[in-house]
N, C-alpha and C. Protein backbone atom coordinates (compact mmCIF):
# COMPACT_ATOMS: atom_id res chain seq x y z
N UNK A 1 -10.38 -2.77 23.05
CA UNK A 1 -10.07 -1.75 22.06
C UNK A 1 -9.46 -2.41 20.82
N UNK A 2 -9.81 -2.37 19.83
CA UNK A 2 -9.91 -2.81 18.35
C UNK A 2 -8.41 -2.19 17.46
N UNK A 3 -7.25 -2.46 17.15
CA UNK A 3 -6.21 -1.79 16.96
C UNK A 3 -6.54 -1.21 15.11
N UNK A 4 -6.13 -0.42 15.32
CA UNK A 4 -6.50 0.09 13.74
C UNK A 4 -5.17 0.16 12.59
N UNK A 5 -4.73 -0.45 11.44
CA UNK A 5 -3.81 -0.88 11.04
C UNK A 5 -3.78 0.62 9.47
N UNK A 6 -2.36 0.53 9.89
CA UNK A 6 -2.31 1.67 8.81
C UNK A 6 -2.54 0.56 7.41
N UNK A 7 -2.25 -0.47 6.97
CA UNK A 7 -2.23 -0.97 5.73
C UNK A 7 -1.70 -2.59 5.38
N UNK A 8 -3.00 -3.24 5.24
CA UNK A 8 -3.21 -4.55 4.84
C UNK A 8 -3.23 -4.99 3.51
N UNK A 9 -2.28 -5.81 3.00
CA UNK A 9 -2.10 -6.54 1.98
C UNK A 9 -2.70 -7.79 2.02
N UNK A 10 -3.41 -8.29 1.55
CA UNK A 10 -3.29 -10.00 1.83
C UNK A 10 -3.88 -10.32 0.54
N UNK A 11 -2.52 -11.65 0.15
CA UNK A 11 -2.92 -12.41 -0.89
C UNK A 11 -3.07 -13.76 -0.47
N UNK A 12 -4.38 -14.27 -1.50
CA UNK A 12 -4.90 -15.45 -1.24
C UNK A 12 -4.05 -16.38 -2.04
N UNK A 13 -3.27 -16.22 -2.96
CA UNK A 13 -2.71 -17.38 -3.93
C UNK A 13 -1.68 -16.69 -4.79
N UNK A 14 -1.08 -17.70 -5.19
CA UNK A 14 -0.03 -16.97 -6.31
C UNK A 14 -0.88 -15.94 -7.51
N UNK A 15 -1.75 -16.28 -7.72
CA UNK A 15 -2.57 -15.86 -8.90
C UNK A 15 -3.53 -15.04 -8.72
N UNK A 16 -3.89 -15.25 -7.29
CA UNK A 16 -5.15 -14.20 -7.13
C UNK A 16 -4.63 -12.55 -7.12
N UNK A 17 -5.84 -11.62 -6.97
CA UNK A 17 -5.68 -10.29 -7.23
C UNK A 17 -5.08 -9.65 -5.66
N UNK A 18 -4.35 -9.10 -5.17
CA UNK A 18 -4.31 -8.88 -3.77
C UNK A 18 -5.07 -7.77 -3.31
N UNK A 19 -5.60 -8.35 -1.81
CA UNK A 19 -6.69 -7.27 -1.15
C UNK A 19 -5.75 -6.35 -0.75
N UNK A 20 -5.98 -5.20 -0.80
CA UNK A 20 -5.60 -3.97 -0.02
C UNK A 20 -6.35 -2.65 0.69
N UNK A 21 -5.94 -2.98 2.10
CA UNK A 21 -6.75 -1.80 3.03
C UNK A 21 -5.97 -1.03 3.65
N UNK A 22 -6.42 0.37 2.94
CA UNK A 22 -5.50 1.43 3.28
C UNK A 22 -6.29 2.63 4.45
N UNK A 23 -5.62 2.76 6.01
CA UNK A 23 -6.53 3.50 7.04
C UNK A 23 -7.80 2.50 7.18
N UNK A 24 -7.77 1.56 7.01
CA UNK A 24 -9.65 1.00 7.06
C UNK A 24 -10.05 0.88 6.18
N UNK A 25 -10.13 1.18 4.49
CA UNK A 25 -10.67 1.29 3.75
C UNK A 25 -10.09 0.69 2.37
N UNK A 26 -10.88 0.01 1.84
CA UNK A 26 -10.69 -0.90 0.79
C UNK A 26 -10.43 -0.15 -0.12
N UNK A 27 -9.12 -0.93 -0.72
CA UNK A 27 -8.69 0.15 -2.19
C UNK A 27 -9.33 -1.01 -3.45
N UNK A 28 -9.60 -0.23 -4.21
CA UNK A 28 -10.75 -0.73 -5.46
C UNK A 28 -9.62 -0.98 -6.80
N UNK A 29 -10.15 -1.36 -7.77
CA UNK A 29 -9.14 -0.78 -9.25
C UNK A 29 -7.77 -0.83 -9.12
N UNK A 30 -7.45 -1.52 -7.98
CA UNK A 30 -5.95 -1.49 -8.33
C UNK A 30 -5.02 -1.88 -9.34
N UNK A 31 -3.81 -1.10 -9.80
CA UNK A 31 -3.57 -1.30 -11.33
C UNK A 31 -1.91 -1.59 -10.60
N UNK A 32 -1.36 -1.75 -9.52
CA UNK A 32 -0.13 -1.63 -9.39
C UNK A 32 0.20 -1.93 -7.54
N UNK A 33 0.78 -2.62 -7.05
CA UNK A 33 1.39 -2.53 -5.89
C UNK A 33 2.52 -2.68 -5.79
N UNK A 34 3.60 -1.79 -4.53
CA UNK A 34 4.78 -2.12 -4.74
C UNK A 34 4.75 -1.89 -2.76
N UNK A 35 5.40 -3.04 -2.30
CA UNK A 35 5.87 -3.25 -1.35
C UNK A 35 7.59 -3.69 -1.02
N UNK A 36 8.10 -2.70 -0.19
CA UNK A 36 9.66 -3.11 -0.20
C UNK A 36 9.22 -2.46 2.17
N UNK A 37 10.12 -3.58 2.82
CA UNK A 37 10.54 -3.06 3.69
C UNK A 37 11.62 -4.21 4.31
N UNK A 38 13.03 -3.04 4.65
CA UNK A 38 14.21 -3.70 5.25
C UNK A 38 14.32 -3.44 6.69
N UNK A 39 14.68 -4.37 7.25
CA UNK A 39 15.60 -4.10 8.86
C UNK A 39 16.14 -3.51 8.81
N UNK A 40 16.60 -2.83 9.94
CA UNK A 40 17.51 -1.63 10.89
C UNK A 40 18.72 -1.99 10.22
N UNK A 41 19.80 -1.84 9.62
CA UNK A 41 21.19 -2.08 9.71
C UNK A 41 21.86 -1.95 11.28
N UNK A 42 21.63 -1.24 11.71
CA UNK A 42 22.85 -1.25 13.02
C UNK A 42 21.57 -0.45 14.26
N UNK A 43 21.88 -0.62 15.35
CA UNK A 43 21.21 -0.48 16.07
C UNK A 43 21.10 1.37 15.91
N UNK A 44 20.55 1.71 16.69
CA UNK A 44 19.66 3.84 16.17
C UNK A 44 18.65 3.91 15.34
N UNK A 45 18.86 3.01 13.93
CA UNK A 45 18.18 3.03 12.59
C UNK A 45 17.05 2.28 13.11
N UNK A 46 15.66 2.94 12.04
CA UNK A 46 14.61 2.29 12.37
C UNK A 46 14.08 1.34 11.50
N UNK A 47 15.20 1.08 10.35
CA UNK A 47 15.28 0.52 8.79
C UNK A 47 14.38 1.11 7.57
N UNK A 48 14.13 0.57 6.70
CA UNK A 48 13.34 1.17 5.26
C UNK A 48 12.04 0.86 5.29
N UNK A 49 11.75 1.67 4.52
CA UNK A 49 9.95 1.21 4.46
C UNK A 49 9.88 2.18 3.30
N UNK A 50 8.96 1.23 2.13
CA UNK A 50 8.44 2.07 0.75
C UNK A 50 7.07 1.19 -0.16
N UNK A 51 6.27 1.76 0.25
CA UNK A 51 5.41 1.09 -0.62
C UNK A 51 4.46 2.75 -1.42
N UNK A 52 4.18 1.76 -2.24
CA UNK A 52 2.97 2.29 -3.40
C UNK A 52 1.97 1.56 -4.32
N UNK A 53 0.44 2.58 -4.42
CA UNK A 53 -0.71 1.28 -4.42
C UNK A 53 -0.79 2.38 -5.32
N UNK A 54 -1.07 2.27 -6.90
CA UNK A 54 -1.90 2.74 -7.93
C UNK A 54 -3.05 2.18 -7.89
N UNK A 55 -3.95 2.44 -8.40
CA UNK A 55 -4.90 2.58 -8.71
C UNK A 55 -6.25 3.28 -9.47
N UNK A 56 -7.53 3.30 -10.14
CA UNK A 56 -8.02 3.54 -10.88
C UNK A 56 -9.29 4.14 -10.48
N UNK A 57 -10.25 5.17 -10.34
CA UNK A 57 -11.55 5.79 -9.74
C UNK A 57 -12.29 6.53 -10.56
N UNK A 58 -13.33 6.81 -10.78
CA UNK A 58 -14.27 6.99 -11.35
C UNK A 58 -14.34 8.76 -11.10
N UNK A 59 -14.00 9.37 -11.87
CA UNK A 59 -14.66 11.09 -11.78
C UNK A 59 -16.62 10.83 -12.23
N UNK A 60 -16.82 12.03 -11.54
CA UNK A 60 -18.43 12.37 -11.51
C UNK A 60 -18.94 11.94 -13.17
N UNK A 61 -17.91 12.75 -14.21
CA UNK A 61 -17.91 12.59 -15.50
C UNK A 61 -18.18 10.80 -15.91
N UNK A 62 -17.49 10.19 -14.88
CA UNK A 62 -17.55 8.86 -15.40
C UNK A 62 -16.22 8.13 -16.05
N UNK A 63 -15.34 9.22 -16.01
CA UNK A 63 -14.06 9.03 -16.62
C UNK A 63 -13.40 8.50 -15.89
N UNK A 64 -12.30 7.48 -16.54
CA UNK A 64 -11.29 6.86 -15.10
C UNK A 64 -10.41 8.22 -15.03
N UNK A 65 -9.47 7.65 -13.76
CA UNK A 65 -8.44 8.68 -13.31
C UNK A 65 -7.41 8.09 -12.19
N UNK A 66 -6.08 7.93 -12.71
CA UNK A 66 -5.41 6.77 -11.84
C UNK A 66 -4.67 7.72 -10.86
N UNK A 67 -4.65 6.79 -9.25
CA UNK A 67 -4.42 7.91 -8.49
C UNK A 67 -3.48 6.77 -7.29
N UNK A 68 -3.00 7.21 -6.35
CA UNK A 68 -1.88 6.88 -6.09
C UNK A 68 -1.82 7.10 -4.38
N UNK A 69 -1.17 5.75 -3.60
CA UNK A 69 -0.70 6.72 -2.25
C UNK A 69 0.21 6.20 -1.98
N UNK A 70 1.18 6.62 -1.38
CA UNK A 70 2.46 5.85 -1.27
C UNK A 70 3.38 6.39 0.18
N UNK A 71 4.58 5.76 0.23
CA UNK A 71 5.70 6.44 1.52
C UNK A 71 6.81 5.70 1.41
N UNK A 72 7.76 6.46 1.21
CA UNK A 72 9.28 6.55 1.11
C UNK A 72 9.76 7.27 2.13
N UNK A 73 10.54 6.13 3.16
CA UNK A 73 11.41 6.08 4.50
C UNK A 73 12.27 5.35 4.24
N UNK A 74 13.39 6.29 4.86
CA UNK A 74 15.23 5.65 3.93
C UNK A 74 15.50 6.15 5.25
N UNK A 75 16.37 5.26 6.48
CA UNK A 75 17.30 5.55 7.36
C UNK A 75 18.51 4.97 7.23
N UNK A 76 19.29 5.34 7.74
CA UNK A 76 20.32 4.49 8.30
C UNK A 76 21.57 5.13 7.16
């Protein structure tokens, strides 16, 4: 059984563009990533977690349209 990952970052180099797969699926146009996650402070807490992936997509029109998914988790 094949584990399925909520969300892959991987950069190849200081300079390169970073891949991102969000549910399985390749995010395109990205214009922005923000990754933050902390440890538990004290044992109960499950610690922080916050990221957000902008990005850029094409309406039918042909027009861009920047669009966004993100999650903000604050314990402890």
């Amino acid at each position: 059984m094949q584990s399925k990952h909520l969300l892959i970052i991987q950069l190849d180099s200081e300079s390169s563009t970073p891949k991102v797969i969000y549910e399985g699926k390749e995010i395109t146009g990205k214009t922005r990533i923000n990754f933050n996650w902390e440890t538990k402070q004290s044992e109960g807490n499950a610690g922080n977690l916050e990221y957000n992936i902008d990005f850029l997509c094409m309406l039918d029109t042909g027009a861009p349209i920047q669009k966004g998914i993100g999650l903000k988790k604050r314990n402890g």
